[in-house]
Each structure stands twice: as C-alpha cells, then as structure tokens.
C-alpha atoms as a PDB file:
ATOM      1  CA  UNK A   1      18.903  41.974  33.219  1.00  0.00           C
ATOM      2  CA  UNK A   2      22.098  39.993  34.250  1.00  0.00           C
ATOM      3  CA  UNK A   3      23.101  37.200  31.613  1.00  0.00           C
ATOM      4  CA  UNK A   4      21.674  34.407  33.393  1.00  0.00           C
ATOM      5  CA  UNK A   5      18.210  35.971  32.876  1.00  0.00           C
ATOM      6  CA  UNK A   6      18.665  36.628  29.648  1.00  0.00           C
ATOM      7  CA  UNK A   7      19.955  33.103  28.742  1.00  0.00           C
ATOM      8  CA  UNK A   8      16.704  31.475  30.525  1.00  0.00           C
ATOM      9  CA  UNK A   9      14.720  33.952  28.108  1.00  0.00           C
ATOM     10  CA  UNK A  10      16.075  33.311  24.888  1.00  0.00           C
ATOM     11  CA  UNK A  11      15.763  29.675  25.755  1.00  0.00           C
ATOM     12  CA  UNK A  12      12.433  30.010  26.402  1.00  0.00           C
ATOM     13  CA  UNK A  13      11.410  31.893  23.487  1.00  0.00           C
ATOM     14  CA  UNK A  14      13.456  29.147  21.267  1.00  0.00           C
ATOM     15  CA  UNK A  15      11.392  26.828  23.034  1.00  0.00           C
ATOM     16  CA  UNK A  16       7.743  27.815  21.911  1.00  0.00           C
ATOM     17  CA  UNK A  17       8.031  27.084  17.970  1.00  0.00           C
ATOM     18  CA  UNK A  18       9.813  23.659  19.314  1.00  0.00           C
ATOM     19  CA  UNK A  19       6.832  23.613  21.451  1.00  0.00           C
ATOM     20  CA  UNK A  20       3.806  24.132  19.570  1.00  0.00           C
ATOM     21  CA  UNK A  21       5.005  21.826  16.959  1.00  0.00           C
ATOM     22  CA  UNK A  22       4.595  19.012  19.335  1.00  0.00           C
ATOM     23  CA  UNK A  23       1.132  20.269  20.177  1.00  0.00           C
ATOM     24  CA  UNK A  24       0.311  20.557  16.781  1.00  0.00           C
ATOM     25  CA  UNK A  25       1.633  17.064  16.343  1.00  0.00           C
ATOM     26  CA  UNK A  26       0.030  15.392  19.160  1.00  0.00           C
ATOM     27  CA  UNK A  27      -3.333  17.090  18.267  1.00  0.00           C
ATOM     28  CA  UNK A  28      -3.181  16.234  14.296  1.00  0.00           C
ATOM     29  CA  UNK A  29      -1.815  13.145  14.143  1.00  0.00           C
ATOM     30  CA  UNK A  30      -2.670  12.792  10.692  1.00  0.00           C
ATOM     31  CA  UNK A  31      -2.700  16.110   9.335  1.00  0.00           C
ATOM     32  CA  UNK A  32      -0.385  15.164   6.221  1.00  0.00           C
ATOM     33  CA  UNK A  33      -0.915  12.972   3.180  1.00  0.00           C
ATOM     34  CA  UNK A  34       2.425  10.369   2.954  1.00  0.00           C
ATOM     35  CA  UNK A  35       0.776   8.954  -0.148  1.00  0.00           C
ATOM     36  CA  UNK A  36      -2.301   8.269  -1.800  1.00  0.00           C
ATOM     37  CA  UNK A  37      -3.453   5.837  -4.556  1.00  0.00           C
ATOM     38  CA  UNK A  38      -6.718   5.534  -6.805  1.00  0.00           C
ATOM     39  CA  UNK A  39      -7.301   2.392  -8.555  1.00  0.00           C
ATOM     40  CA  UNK A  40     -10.063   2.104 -11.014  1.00  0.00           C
ATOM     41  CA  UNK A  41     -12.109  -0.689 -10.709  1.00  0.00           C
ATOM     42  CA  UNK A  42     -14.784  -0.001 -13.418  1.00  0.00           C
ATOM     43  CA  UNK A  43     -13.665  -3.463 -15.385  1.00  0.00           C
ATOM     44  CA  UNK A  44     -14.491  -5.646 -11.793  1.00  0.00           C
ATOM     45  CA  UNK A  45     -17.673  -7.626 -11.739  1.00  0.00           C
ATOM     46  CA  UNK A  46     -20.542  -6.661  -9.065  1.00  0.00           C
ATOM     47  CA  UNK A  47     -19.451  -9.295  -7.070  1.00  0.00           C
ATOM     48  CA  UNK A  48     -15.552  -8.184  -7.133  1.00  0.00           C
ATOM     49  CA  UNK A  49     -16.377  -4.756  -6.675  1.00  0.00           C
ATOM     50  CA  UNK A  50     -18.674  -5.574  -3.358  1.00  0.00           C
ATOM     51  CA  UNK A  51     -15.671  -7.356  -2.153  1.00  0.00           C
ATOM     52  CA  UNK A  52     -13.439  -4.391  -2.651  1.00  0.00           C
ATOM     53  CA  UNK A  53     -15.737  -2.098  -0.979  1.00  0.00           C
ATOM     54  CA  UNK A  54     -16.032  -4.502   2.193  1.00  0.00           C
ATOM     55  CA  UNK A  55     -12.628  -4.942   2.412  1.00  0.00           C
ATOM     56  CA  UNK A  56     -11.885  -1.249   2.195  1.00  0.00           C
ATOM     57  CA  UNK A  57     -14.559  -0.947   5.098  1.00  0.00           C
ATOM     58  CA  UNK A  58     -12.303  -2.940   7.293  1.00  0.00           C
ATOM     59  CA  UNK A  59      -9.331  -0.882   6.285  1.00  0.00           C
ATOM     60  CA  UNK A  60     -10.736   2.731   6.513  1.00  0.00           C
ATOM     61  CA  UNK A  61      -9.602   4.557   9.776  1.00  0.00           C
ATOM     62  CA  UNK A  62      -6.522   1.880  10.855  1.00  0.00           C
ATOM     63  CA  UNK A  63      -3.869   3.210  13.065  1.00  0.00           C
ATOM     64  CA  UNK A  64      -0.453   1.887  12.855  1.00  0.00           C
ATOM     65  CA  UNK A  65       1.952   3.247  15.779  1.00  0.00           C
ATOM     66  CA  UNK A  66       5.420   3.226  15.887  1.00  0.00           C
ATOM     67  CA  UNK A  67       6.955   0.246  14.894  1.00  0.00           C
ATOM     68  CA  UNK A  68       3.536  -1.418  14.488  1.00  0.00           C
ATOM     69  CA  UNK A  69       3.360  -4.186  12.182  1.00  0.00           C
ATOM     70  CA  UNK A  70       0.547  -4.092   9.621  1.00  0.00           C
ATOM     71  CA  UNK A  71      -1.182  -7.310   8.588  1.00  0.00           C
ATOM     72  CA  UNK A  72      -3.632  -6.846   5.469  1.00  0.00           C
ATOM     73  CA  UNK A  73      -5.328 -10.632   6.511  1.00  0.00           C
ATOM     74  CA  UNK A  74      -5.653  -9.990  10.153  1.00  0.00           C
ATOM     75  CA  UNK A  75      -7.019  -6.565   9.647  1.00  0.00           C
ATOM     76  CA  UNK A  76      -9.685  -7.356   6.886  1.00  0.00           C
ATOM     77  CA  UNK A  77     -10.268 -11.000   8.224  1.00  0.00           C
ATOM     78  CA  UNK A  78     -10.939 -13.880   6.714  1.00  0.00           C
ATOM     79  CA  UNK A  79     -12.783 -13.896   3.536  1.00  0.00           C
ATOM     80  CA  UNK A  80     -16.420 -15.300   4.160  1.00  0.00           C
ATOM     81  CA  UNK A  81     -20.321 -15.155   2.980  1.00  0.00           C
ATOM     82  CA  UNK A  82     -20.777 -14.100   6.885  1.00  0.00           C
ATOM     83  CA  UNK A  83     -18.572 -11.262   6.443  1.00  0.00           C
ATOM     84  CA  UNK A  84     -20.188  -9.887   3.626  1.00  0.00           C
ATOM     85  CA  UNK A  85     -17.488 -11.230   0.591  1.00  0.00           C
ATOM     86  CA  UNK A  86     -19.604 -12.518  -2.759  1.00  0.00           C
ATOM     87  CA  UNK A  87     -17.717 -15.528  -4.706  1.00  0.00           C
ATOM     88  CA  UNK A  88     -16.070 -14.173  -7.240  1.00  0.00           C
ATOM     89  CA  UNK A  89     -13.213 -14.738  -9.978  1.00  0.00           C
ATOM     90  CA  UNK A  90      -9.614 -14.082  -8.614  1.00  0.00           C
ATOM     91  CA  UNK A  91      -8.519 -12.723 -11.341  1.00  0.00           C
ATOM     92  CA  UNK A  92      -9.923 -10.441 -14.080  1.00  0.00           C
ATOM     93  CA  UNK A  93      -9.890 -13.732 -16.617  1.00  0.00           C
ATOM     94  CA  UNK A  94     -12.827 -15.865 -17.528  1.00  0.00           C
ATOM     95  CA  UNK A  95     -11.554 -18.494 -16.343  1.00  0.00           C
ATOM     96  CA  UNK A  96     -10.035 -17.424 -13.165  1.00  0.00           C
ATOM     97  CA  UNK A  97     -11.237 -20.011 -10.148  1.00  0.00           C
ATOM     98  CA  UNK A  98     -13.824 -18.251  -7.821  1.00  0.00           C
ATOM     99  CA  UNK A  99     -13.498 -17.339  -4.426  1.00  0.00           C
ATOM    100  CA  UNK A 100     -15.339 -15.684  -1.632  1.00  0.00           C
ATOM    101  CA  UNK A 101     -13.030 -12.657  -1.940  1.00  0.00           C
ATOM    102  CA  UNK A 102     -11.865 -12.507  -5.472  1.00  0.00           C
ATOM    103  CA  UNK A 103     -10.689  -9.264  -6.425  1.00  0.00           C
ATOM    104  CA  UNK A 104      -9.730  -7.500  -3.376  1.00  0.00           C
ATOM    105  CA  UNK A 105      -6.161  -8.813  -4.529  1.00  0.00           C
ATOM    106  CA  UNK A 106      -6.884  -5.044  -5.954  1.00  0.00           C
ATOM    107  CA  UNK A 107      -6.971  -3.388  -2.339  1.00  0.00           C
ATOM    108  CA  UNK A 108      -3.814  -5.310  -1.265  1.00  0.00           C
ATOM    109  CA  UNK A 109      -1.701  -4.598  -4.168  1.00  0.00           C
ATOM    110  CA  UNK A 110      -2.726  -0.413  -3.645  1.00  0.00           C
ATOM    111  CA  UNK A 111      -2.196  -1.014  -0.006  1.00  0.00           C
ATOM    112  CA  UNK A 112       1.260  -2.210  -0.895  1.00  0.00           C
ATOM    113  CA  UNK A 113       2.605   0.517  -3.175  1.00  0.00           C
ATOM    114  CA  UNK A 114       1.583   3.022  -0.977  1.00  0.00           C
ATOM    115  CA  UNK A 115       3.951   1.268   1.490  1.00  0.00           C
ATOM    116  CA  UNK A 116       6.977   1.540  -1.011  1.00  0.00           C
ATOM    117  CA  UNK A 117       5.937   4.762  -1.409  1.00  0.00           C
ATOM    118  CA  UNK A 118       6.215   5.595   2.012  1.00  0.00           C
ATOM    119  CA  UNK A 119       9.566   3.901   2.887  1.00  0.00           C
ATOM    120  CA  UNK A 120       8.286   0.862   4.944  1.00  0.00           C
ATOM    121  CA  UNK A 121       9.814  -2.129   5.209  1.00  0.00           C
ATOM    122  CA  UNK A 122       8.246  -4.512   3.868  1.00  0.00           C
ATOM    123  CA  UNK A 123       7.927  -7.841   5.784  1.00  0.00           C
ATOM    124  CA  UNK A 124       6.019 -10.343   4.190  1.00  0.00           C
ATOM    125  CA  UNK A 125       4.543  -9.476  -0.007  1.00  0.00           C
ATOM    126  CA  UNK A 126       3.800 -12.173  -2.856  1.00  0.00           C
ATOM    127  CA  UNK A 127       3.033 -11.438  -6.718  1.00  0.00           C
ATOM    128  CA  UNK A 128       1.067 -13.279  -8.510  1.00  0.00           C
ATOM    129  CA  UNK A 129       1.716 -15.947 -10.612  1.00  0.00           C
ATOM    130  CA  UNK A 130       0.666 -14.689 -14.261  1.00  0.00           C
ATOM    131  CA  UNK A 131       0.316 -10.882 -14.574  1.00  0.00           C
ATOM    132  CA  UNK A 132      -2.989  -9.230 -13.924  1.00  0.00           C
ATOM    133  CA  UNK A 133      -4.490  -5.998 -16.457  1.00  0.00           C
ATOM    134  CA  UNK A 134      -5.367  -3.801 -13.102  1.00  0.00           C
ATOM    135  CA  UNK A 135      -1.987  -3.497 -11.377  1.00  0.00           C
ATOM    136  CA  UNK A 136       1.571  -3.209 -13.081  1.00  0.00           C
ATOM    137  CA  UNK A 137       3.735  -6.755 -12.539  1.00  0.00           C
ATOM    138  CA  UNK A 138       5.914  -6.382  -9.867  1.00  0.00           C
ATOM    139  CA  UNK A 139       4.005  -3.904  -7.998  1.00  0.00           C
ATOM    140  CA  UNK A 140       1.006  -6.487  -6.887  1.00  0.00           C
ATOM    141  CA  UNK A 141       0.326  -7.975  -3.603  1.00  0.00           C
ATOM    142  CA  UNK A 142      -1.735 -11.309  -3.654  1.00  0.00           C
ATOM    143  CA  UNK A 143      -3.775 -12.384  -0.180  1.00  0.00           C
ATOM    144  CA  UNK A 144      -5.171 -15.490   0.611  1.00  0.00           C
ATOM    145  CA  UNK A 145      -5.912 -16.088   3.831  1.00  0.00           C
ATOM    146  CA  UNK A 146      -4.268 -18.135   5.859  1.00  0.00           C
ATOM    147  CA  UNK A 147      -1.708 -18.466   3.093  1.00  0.00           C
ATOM    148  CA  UNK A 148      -0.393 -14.963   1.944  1.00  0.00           C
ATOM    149  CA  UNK A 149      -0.688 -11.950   3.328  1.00  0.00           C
ATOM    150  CA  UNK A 150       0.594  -8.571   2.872  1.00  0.00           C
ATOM    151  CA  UNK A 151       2.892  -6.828   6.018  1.00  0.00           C
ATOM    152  CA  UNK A 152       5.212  -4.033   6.738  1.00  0.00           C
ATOM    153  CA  UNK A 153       6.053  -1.327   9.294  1.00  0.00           C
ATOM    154  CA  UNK A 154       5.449   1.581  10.681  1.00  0.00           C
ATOM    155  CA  UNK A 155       9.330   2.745  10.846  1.00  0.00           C
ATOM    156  CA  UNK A 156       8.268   6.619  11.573  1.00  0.00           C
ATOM    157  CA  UNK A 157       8.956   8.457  14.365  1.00  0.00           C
ATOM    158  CA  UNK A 158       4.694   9.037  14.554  1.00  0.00           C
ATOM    159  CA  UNK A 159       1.668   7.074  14.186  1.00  0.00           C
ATOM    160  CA  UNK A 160      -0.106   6.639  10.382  1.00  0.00           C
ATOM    161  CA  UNK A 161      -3.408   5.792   9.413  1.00  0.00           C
ATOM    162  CA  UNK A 162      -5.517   4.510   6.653  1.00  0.00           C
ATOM    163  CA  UNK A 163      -8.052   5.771   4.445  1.00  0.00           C
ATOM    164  CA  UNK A 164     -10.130   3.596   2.005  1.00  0.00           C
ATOM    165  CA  UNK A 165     -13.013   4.500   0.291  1.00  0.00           C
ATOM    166  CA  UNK A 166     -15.144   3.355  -2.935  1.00  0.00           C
ATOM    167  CA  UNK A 167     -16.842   6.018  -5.280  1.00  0.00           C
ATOM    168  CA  UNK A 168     -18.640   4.825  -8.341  1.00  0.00           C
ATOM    169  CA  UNK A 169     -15.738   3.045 -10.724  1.00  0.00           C
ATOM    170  CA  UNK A 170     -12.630   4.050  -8.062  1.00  0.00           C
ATOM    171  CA  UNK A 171     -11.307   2.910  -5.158  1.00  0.00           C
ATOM    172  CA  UNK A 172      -9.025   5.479  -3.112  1.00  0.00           C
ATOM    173  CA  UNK A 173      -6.660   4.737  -0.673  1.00  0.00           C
ATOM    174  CA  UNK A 174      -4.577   6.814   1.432  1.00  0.00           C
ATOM    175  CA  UNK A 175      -1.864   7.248   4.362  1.00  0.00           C
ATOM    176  CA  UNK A 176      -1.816   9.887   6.460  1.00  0.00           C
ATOM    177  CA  UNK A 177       0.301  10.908   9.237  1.00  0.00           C
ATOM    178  CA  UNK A 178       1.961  14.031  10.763  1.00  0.00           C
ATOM    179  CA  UNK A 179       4.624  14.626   8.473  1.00  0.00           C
ATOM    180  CA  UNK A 180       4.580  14.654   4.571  1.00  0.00           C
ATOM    181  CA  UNK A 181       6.116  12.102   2.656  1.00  0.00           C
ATOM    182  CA  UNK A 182       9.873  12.359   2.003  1.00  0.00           C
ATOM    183  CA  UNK A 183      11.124  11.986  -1.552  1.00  0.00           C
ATOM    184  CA  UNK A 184      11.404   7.976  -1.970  1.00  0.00           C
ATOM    185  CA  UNK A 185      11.339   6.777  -5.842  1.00  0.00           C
ATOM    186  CA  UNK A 186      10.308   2.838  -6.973  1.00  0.00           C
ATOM    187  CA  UNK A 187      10.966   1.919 -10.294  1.00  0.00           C
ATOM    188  CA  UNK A 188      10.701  -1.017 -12.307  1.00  0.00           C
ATOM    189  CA  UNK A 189      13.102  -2.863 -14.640  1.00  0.00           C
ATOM    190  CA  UNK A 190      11.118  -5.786 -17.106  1.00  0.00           C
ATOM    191  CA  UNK A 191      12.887  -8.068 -18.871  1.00  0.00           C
ATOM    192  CA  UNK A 192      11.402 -11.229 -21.405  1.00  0.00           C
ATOM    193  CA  UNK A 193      12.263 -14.132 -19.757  1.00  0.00           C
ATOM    194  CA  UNK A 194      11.074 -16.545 -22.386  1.00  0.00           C
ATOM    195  CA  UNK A 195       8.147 -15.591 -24.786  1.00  0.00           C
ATOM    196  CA  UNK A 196       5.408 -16.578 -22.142  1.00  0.00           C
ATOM    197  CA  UNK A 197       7.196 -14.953 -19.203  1.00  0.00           C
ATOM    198  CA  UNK A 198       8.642 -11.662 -17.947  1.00  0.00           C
ATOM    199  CA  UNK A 199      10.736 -10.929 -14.896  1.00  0.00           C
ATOM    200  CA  UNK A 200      10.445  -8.000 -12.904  1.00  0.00           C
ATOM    201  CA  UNK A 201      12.418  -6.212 -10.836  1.00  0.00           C
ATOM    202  CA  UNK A 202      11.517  -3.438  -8.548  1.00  0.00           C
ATOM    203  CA  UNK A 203      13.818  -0.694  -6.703  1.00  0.00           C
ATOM    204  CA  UNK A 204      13.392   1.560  -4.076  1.00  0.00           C
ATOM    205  CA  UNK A 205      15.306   4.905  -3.340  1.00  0.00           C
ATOM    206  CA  UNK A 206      14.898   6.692  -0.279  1.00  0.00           C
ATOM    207  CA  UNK A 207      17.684   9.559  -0.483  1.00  0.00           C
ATOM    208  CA  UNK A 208      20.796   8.381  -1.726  1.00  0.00           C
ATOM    209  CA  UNK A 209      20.488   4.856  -1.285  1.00  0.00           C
ATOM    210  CA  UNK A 210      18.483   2.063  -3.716  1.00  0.00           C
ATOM    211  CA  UNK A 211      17.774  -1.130  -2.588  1.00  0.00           C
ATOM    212  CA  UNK A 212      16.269  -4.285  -4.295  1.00  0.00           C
ATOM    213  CA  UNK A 213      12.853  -4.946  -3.418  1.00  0.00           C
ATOM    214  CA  UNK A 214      11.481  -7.777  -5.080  1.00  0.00           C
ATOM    215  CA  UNK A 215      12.580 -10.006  -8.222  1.00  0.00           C
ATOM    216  CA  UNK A 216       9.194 -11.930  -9.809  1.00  0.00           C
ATOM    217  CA  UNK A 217       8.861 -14.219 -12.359  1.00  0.00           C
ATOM    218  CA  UNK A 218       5.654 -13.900 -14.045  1.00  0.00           C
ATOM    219  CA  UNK A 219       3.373 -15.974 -16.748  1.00  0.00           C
ATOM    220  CA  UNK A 220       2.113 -13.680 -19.437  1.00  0.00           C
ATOM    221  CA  UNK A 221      -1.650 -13.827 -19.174  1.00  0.00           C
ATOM    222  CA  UNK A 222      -3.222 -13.860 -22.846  1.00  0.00           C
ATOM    223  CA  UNK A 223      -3.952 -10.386 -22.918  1.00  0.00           C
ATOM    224  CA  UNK A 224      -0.044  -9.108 -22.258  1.00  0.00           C
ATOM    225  CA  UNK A 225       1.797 -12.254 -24.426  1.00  0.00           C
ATOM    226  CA  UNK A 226       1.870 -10.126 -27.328  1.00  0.00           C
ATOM    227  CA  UNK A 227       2.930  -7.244 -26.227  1.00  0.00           C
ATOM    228  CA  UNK A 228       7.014  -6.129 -26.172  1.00  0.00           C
ATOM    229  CA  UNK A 229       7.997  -5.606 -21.826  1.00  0.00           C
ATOM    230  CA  UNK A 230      11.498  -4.752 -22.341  1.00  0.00           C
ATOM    231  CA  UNK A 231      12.188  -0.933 -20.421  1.00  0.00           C
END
C-alpha cells in the first residue's frame, strides 16, 4: 500500500469516532442533563399550586436552538381564568394582593437559576421587592405580564430543552441538551443594608472568570427581619 493509501485510511478511520458523535448528537439532542432543579411547593395554596402546574404545562418540552432567545411570558402566555390560572396571592404572605397567576413567580425564579447554572446570558431578570420564604434573595425571577419577564440565551453550540413537571408537594424542572453541563459556580454575598433591608449580590464563574450578575435591594418580609443575613 503506497503512502497515499495509507494516509486516506488512517483518515478515514480517525473519521468514524468524529463521525458517530455527530450522529449520536443529531439523533439525541437531549441526551444530557445541563441542570435540574426541584422546588417544593407543599406551603402554596390550591390555587397557587394549580397555577404552577399550568404554567409548567406550557413549559414542558420547549426547544431553544442556537442563539434562541427564551421568553418565560411569551412562552407561558398571559395569565388568565381562560387559560386555566386561579386568582391567587403573589406572594406566600397573607396579605399579598391576588392575581390570576400568583405563585408561578415560583416556576420563573427555578427557570432562572437553572439558566445561571447553565452559563446563559441572561437578558432581561427582576427580583422582587421584599424577599420571599420559597426562593433564596437574589436568586428569584418575578413575571408579570406585560411588565416583567424572565429571558436569556441559548449560547451553546446545540439546541436545549425544557422539562417541567408537578408531583404531589414538588415541582421539577430541568434542561437538557447534548452535552453535560460544564463546571459554572453562582454564589451569593448578603449584606444588612439597614435593619429592614438586605442587599444581595450574586456571582457567576464559568472557568476562570467571575462576573457580576445582579445587585438587589430587598425589604425584609416579617418572617426574615429577625434573622442575622450577613455571609
């Protein structure tokens, strides 16, 4: 075999693994879990926890290509008795003003650290005004539509997709896609602002870089004003 044969083999044979990777690829799409978050939602009223488990319905099975843009309001729609969404409080609080909608804030705000976790921008993310007891300050993502939503980007290489699901007291949500999450870390730094307020920062690093991702001010709702946030 003269070298020129031989150098079209080898090239060849170095060309199958290369190859069926991009099979597998093309044919599992979402073979790999980039991250996944339960929330429990045991302490939501009926009504809250039918609106989680509509919006989830509208989220299960969403496909983000690359470079897509994801828009938590245009891809559960707008919050209405038509649609299935009970009034209920927006927050956990008695006295929380009710909403068709209320509580789903809970969906948005998993949604949304599951998109720090996987190292996507973030393009458009508001906290609430006074912290909440089911998510962490800092790592919330309010909706209202028409007002605030919750978006970021696909920046892989491949397409993702969504998984959201309700069992008994939990809501899980999940993104999958054809490689498995890189390491990317997000911390927190909380600092007492006054005795009613905290600030919160949160960071992101993916490798060896850490960026700033958000700085909130937040009123202490009853429940946390007592308690020390400094860590």
């Amino acid at each position: 075999m003269n070298m020129k044969k031989k150098a079209i083999k080898y090239a060849l044979i170095a060309a199958v693994p290369l190859a069926l990777l991009v099979y597998f690829i093309t044919a599992h799409p979402f073979s790999q879990e980039i991250g996944s978050q339960t929330v429990y939602i045991g302490e939501l009223s009926p009504e809250q926890i039918n609106n989680v488990q509509v919006a989830a319905k509208a989220l299960d099975g969403v496909v983000l290509k690359q470079g897509d843009v994801f828009s938590f309001n245009k891809t559960v729609g707008p919050r209405t008795f038509k649609r299935g969404y009970d009034a209920a409080p927006s927050y956990l609080n008695s006295d929380s003003p009710s909403t068709f909608g209320g509580g789903i804030c809970v969906v948005s705000s998993g949604v949304y650290q599951l998109a720090l976790g996987a190292g996507f921008p973030i393009i458009e993310r508001l906290p609430h005004q006074k912290t909440v007891r089911s998510v962490l300050p800092g790592l919330d993502a309010t909706v209202w539509y028409g007002k605030a939503d919750l978006r970021f980007q696909n920046n892989l290489s491949t397409p993702v997709q969504l998984k959201a699901s309700v069992d008994h007291n939990d809501v899980t949500l999940k993104i999958l896609g054809a490689h498995p999450k890189e390491e990317i870390t997000v911390r927190r730094l909380v600092t007492r602002e006054t005795p009613d307020h905290i600030q919160v920062e949160v960071f992101r690093q993916i490798k060896d870089k850490t960026t700033l991702v958000s700085r909130d001010l937040y009123a202490l709702a009853p429940r946390h004003a007592h308690q020390h946030h400094n860590h």
